[in-house]
Protein backbone atom coordinates (compact mmCIF):
# COMPACT_ATOMS: atom_id res chain seq x y z
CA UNK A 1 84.94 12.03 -25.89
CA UNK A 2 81.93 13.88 -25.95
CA UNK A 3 80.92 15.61 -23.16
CA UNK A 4 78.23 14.32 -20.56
CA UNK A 5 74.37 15.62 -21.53
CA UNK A 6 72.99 18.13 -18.57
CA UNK A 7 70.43 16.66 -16.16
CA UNK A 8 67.91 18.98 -17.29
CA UNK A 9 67.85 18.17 -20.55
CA UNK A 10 67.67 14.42 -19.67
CA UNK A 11 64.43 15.09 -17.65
CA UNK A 12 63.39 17.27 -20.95
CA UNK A 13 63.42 14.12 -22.79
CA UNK A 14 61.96 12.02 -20.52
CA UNK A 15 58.58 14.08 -19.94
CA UNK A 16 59.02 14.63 -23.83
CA UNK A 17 58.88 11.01 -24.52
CA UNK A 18 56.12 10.27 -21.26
CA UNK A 19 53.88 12.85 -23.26
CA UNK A 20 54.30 11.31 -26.34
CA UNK A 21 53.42 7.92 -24.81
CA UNK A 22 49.95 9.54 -23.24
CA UNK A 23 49.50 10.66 -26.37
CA UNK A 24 49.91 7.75 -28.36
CA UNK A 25 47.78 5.80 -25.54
CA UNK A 26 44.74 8.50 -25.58
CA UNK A 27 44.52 8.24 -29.36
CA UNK A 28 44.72 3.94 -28.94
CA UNK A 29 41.59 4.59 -26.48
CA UNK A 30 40.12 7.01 -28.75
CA UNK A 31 40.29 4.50 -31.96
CA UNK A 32 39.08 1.67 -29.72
CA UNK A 33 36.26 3.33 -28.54
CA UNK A 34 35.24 4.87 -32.22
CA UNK A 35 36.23 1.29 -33.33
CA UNK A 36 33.95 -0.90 -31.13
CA UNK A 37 31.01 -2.44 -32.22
CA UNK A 38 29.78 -2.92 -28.55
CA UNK A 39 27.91 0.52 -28.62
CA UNK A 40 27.09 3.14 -30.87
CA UNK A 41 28.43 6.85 -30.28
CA UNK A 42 26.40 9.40 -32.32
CA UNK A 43 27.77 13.16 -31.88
CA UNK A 44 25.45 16.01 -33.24
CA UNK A 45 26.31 19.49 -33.69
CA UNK A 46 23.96 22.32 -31.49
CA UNK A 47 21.25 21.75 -34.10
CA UNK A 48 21.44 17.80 -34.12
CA UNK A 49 22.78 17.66 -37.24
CA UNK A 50 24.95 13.93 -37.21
CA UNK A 51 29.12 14.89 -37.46
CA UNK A 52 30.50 11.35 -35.75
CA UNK A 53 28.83 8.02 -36.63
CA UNK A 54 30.89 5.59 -35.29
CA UNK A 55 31.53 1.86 -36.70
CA UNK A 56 28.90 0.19 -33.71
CA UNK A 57 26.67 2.47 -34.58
CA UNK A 58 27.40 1.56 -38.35
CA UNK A 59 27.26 -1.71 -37.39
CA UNK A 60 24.06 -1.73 -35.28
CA UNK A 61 22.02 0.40 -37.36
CA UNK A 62 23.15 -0.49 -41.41
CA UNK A 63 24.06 2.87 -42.24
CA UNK A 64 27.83 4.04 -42.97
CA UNK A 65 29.21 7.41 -41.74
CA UNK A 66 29.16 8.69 -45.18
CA UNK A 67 25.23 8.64 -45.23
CA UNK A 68 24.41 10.31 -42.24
CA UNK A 69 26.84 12.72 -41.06
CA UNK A 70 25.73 16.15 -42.07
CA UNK A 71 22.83 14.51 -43.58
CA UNK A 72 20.54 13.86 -40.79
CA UNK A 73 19.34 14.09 -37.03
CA UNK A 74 19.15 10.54 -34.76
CA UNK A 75 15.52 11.51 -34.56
CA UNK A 76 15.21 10.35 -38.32
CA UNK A 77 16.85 6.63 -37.64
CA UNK A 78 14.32 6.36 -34.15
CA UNK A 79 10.79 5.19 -34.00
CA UNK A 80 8.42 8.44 -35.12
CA UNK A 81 5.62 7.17 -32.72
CA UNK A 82 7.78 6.83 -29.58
CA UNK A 83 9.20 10.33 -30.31
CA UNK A 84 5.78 12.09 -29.80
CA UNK A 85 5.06 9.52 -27.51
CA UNK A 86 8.46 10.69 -25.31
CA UNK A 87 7.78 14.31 -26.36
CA UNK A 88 4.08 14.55 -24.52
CA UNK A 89 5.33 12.44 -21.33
CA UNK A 90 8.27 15.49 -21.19
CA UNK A 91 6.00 17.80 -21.94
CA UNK A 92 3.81 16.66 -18.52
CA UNK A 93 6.46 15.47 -16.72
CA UNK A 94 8.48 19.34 -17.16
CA UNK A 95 5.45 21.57 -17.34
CA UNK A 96 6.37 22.87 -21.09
CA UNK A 97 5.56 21.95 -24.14
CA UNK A 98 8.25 20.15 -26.16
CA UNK A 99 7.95 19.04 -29.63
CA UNK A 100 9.05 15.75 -30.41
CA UNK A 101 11.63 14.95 -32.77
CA UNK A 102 15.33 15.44 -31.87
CA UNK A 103 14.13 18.48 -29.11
CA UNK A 104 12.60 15.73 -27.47
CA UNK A 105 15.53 13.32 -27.03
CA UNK A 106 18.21 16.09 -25.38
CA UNK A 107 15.70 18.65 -23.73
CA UNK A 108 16.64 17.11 -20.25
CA UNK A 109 20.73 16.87 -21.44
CA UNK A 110 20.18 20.63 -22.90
CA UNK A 111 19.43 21.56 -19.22
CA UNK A 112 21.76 19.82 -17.89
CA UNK A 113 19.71 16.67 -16.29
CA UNK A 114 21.27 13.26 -16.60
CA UNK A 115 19.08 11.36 -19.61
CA UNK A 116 19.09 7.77 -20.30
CA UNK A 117 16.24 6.14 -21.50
CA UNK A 118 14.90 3.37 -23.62
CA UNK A 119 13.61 3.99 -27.52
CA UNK A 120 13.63 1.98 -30.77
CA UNK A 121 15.99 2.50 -33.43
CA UNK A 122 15.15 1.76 -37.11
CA UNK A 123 17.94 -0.06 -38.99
CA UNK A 124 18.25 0.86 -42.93
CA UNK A 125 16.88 -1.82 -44.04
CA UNK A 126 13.83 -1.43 -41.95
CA UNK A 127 13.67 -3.86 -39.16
CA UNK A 128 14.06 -2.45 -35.53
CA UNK A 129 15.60 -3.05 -32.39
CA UNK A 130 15.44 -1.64 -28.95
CA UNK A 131 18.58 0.47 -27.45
CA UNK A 132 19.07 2.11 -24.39
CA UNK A 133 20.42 5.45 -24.92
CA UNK A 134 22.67 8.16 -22.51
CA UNK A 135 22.61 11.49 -23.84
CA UNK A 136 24.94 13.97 -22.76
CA UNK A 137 25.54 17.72 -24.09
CA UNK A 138 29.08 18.71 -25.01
CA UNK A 139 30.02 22.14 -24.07
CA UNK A 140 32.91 24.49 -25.32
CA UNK A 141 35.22 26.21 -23.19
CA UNK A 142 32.68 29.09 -22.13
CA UNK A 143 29.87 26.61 -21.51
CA UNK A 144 27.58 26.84 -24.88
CA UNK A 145 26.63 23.78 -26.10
CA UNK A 146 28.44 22.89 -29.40
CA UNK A 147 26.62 19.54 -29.68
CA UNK A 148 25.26 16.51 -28.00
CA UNK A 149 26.68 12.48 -27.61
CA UNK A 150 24.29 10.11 -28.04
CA UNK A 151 25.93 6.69 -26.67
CA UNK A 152 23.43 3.81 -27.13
CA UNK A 153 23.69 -0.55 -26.48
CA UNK A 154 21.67 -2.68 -28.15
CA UNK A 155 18.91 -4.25 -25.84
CA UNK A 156 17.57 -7.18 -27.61
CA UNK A 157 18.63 -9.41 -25.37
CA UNK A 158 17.84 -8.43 -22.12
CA UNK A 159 14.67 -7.47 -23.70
CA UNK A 160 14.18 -11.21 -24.77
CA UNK A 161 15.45 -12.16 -21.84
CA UNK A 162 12.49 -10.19 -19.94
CA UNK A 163 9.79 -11.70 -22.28
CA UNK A 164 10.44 -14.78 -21.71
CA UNK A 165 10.54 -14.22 -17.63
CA UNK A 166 7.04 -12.73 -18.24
CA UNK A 167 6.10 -15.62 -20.47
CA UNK A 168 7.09 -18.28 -17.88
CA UNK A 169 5.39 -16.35 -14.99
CA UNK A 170 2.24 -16.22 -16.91
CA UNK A 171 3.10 -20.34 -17.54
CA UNK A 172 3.68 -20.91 -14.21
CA UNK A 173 0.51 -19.00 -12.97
CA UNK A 174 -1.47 -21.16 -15.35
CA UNK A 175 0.03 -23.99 -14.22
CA UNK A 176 -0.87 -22.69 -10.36
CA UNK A 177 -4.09 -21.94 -11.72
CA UNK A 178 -4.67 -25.27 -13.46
CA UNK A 179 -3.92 -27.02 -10.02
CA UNK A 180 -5.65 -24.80 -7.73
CA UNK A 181 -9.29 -25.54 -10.38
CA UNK A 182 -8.15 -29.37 -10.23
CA UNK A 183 -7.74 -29.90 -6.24
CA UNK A 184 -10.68 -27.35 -5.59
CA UNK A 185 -13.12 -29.71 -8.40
CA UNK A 186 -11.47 -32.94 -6.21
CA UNK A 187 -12.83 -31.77 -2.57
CA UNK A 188 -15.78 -30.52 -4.08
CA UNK A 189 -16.36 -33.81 -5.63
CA UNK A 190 -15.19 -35.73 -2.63
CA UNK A 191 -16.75 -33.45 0.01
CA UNK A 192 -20.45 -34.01 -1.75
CA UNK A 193 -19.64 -37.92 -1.88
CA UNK A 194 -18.77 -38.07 1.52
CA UNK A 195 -21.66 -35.95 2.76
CA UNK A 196 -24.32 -38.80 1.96
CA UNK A 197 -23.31 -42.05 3.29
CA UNK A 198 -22.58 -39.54 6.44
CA UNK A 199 -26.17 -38.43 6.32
CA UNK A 200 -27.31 -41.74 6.37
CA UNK A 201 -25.13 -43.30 9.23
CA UNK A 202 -26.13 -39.71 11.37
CA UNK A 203 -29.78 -40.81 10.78
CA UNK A 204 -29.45 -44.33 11.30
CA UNK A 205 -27.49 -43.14 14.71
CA UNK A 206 -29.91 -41.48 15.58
CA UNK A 207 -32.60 -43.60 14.81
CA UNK A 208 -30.87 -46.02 17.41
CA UNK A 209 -30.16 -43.12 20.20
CA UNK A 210 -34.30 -42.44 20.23
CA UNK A 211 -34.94 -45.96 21.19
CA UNK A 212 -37.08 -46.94 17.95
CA UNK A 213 -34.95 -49.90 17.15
CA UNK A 214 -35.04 -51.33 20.31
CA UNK A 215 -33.47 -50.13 24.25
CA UNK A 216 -29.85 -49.34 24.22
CA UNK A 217 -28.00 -50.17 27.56
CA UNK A 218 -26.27 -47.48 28.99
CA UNK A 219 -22.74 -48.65 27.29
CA UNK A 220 -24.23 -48.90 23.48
CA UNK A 221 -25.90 -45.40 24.17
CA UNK A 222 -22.53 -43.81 25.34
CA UNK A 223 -21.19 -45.53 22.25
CA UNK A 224 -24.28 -44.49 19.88
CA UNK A 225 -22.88 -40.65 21.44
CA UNK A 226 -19.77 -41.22 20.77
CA UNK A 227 -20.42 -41.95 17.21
CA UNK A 228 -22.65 -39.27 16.43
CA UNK A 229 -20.56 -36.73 17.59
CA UNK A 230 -17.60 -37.71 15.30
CA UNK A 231 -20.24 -37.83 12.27
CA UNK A 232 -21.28 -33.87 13.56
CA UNK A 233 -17.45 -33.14 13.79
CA UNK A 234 -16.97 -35.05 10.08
CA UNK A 235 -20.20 -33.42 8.83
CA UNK A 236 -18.47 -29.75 9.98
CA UNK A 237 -15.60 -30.60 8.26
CA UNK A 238 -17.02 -31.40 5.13
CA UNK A 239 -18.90 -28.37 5.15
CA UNK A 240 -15.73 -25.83 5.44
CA UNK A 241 -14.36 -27.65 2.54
CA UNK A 242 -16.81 -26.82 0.93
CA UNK A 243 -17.36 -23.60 1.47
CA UNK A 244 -13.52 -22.73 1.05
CA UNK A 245 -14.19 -24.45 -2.73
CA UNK A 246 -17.09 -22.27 -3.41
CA UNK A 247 -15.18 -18.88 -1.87
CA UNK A 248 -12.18 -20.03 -4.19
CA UNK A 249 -14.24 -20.57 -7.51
CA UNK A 250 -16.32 -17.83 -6.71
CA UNK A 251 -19.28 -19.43 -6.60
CA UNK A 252 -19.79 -17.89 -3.08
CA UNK A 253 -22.15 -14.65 -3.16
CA UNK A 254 -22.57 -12.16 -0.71
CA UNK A 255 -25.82 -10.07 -0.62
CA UNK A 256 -25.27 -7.05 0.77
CA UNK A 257 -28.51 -5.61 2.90
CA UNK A 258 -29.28 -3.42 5.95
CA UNK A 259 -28.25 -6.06 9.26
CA UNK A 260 -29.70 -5.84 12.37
CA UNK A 261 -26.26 -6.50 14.41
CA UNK A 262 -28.20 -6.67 17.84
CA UNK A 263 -30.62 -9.97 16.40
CA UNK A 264 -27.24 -11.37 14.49
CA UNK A 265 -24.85 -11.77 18.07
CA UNK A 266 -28.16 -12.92 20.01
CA UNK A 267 -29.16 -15.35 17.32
CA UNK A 268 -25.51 -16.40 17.58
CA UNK A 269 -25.43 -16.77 21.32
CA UNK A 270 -28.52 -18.59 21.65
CA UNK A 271 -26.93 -21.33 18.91
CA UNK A 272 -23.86 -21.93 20.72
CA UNK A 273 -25.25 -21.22 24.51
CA UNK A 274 -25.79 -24.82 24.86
CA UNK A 275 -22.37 -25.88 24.31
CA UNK A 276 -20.85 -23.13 26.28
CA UNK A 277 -22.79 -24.43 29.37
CA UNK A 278 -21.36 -28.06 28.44
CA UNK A 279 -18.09 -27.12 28.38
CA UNK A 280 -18.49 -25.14 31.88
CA UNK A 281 -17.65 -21.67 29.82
CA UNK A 282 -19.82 -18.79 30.55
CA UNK A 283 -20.82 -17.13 27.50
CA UNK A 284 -22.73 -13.63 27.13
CA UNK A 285 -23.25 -10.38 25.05
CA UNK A 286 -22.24 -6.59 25.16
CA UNK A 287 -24.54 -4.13 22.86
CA UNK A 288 -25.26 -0.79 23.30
CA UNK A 289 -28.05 0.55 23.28
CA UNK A 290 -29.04 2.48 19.72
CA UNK A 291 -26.39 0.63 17.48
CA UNK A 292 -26.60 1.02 13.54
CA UNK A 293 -27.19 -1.75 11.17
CA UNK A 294 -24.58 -2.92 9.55
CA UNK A 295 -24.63 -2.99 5.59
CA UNK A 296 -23.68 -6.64 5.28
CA UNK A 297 -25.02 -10.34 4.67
CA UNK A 298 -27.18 -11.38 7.97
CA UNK A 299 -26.30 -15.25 7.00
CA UNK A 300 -22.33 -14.55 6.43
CA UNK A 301 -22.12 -12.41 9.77
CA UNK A 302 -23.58 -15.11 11.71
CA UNK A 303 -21.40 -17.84 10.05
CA UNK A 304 -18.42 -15.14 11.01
CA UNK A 305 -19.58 -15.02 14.82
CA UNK A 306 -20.60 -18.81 15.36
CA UNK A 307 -17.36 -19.87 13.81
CA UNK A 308 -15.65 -17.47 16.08
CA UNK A 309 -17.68 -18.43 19.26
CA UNK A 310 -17.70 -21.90 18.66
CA UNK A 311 -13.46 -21.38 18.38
CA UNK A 312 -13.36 -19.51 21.69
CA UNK A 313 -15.46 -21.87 23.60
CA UNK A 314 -13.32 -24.76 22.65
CA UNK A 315 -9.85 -22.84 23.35
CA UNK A 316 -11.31 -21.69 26.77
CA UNK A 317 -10.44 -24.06 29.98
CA UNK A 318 -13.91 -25.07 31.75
CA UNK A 319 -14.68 -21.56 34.37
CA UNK A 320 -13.70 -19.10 31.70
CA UNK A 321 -15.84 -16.47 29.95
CA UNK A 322 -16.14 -15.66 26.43
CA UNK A 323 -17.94 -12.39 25.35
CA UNK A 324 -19.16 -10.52 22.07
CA UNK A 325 -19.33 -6.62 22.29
CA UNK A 326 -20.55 -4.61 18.76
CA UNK A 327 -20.15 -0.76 18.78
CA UNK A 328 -19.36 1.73 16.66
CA UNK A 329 -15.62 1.62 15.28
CA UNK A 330 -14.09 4.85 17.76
CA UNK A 331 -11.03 5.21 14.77
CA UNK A 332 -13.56 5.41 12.34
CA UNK A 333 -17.10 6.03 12.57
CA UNK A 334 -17.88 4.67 9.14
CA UNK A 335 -17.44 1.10 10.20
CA UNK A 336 -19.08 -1.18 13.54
CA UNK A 337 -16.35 -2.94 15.40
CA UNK A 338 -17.35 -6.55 16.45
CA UNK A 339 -15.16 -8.18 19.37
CA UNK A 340 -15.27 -11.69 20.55
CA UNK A 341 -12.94 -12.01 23.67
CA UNK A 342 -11.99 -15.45 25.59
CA UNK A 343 -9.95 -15.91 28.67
CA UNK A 344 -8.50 -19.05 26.73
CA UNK A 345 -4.60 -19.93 25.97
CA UNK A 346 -4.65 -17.21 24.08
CA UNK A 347 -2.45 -16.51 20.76
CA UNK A 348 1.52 -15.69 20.38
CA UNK A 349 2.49 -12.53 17.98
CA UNK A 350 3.40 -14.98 15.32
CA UNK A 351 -0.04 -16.99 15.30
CA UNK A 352 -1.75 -13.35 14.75
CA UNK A 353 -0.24 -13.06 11.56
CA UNK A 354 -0.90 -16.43 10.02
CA UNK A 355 -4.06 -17.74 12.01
CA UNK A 356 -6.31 -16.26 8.88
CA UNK A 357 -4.04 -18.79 6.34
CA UNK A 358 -5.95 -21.55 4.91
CA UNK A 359 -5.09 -24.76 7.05
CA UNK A 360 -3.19 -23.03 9.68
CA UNK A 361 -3.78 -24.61 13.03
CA UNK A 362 -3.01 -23.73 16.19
CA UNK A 363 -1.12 -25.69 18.53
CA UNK A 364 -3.34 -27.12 20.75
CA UNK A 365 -1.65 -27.53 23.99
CA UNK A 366 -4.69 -27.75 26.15
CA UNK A 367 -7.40 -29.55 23.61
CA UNK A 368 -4.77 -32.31 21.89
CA UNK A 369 -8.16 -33.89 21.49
CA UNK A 370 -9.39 -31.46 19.21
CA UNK A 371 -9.29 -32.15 15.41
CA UNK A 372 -10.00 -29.88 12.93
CA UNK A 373 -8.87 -29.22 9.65
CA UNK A 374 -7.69 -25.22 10.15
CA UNK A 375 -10.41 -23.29 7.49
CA UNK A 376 -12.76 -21.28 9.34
CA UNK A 377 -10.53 -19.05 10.52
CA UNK A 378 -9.56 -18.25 6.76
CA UNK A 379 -13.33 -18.63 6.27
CA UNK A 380 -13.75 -15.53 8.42
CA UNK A 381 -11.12 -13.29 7.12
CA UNK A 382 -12.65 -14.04 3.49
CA UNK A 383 -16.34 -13.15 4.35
CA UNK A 384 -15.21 -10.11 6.15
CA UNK A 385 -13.17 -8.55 3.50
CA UNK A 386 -16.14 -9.53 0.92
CA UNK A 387 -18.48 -7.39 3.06
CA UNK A 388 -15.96 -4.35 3.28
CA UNK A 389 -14.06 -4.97 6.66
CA UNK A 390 -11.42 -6.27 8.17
CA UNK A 391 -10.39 -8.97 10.33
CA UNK A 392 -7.56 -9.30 13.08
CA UNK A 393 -6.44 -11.21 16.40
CA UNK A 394 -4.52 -10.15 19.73
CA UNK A 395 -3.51 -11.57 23.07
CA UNK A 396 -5.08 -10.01 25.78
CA UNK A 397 -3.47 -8.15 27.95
CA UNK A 398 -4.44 -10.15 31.25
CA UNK A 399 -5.24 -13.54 29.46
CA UNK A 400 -7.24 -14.78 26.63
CA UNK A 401 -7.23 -13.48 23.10
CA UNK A 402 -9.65 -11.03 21.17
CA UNK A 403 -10.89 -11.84 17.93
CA UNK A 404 -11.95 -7.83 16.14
CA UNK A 405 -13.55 -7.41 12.74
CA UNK A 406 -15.27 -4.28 11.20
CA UNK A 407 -18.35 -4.02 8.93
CA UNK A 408 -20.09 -1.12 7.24
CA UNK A 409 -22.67 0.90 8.85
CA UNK A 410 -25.56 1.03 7.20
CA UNK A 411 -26.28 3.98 4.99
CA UNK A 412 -28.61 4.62 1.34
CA UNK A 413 -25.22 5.25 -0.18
CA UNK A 414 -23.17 2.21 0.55
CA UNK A 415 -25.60 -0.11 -0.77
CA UNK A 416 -25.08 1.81 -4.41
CA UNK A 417 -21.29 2.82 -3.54
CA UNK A 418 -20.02 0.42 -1.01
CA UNK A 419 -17.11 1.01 1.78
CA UNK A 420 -14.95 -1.11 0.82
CA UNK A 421 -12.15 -1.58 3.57
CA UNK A 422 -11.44 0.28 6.28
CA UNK A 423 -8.28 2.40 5.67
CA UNK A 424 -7.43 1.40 9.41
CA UNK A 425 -4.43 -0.81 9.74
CA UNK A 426 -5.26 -3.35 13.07
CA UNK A 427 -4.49 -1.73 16.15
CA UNK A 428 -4.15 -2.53 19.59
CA UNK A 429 -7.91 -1.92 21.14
CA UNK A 430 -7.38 -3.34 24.72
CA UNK A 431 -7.46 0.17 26.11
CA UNK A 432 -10.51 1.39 24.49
């Protein structure tokens, strides 16, 4: 009987056999990864000279091992152009000049900077393809670089993939496009039909209000009023859609001049006066004395204030106030800041951010009577910002809202040069 093997020599075996194993697995993963046709591993010695050319990079690129390694650098199987194309950007990105060729594609990895980026490889027989490529330098054990690893993927799909994302965005914005021209050429068309037979029925109206076709008792007249005041509110109507068509095709113009801002607000007052003292709304002006012209379009900026008077006075509750004040813009000088304040219902947070959108309304708790279809508001914001300013809304601190928008002060330069925009994002100006 032979006698029992010692314990240590049992373990011996064991780790023997475990190494082995590791072994065996490393060079499995080894032959798998040198094997795969999934990627391409390209190993270069310190001077770039190809001495591994694996089978995906066989595979992907035409070439066998034979042909390449010690033959040539990857520089010679990528895209010339994009190598002096990625050699300048380097060179201005780093601050040195780098030529391009294979310098170019592990100056970052030579340095020790993480390096993946995108080039084109050129197969043998010609045709390309694009690859995204990692680059890493290997190093011996004293830290000199005996070579570099190019690892690369094909990305021909992804990249197809991504043109034809691009190529259905552009489709779908044509389509947008194509709709937008078709429902703007409909209310145009349907705006300007409407607009006569209105004309006609306003004068014919009217015609019967002055007493030429005979006397109207008191009930035809109120209903002769009645009438002509929905043609007025029709007539309004029309005439927003239309000008929202004409801002949209850009057949809107703007002529910028030097604006006297004093004669625009009173011009606007005195229009809307009238139906401020109907409504029981007191309306008046704030201007200081000396203020600049404004380098804007005197018929735009009173469309801009009427359209915002004639929104306050019908939001404000009969004994309220509405007011325009003009000055100069205190945050910056360059612009005039025009206010029109109401002690009305006022607006939420939310409202102030979407009360510029095209057909946003406002809930009308206290006027359910008033129709509208939700443009001049949107009309403002779009003759502002084609005169250079800005436009935004606020509640009031006490009650009411406030209704700001900037314009250029008038100057020789800006007619030439204009200021475009205020860099100002909207702020609070209660406590000014």
């Amino acid at each position: 009987m032979a006698p029992p093997q010692p314990i240590a020599d049992r373990y011996a075996e064991q780790a023997d056999l475990q190494r082995t194993e590791a072994l065996l697995s490393a060079d499995a993963l080894q032959s798998a990864i040198f094997n795969s046709r999934n990627f391409s591993s390209i190993a270069t010695d310190a001077k770039g000279v190809i001495q591994i050319f694996n089978v995906g990079a066989e595979w992907m690129l035409g070439y066998t091992a034979d042909e390449v390694v010690n033959q040539v650098t990857p520089a010679s199987i990528s895209d010339p152009q994009e190598m002096i194309a990625h050699a300048k950007a380097l060179s201005l990105e780093l601050g040195t000049t780098i030529g391009p060729g294979f310098e170019a594609l592990v100056f970052k990895a030579s340095r020790g900077i993480e390096d993946i980026y995108e080039l084109t490889y050129i197969r043998k027989d010609g045709s390309r393809f694009p690859a995204v490529v990692s680059v890493t330098a290997l190093r011996d054990a004293k830290d000199a670089i005996i070579g570099y690893l190019l690892i690369g993927t094909d990305n021909t799909a992804r990249k197809q993939a991504e043109e034809g994302r691009k190529k259905l965005a552009l489709e779908l914005e044509q389509i947008r496009q194509d709709q937008m021209r078709f429902k703007d050429e409909f209310l145009s068309h349907v705006s300007h039909e409407l607009r006569s037979p209105l004309t006609a029925i306003k004068q014919f109206t009217t015609i019967l209000l002055g007493g030429l076709a005979g006397e109207l008792n008191p009930e035809q007249r109120e209903y002769q009023q009645i009438v002509l005041r929905n043609i007025r509110q029709l007539q309004a109507m029309i005439d927003d859609l239309l000008e929202v068509t004409r801002l949209e095709t850009g057949k809107l113009t703007v002529e910028l001049e030097r604006v006297s801002v004093v004669i625009a607000v009173t011009d606007s007052f005195n229009t809307l006066q009238g139906s401020a003292r109907a409504k029981g709304v007191a309306l008046s002006y704030d201007l200081p004395p000396n203020l600049p012209s404004a380098s804007a379009d005197a018929t735009r900026l009173r469309q801009i204030l009427i359209i915002l008077l004639d929104n306050a006075i019908k939001f404000t509750p009969e004994g309220g106030a509405v007011t325009i004040r003009a000055r100069v813009f205190h945050k910056d000088p360059r612009f005039l800041l025009l206010e029109v304040t109401d002690t009305g219902i006022g607006i939420s947070p939310e409202m102030g951010q979407r009360i510029f959108e095209r057909l946003y309304q406002v809930s009308e708790r206290t006027q359910t009577s008033r129709k509208g279809l939700g443009l001049g508001l949107h009309i403002c914001k779009e003759l502002v910002t084609r005169q250079g300013g800005m436009i935004w809304a606020e509640r009031r601190s006490d009650k009411g809202s406030v209704f700001s928008f900037t314009l250029p002060v008038f100057t020789l330069g800006n007619l030439s040069a204009p200021v475009l925009r205020s860099d100002m994002k909207p702020v609070s100006l209660l406590a000014s």
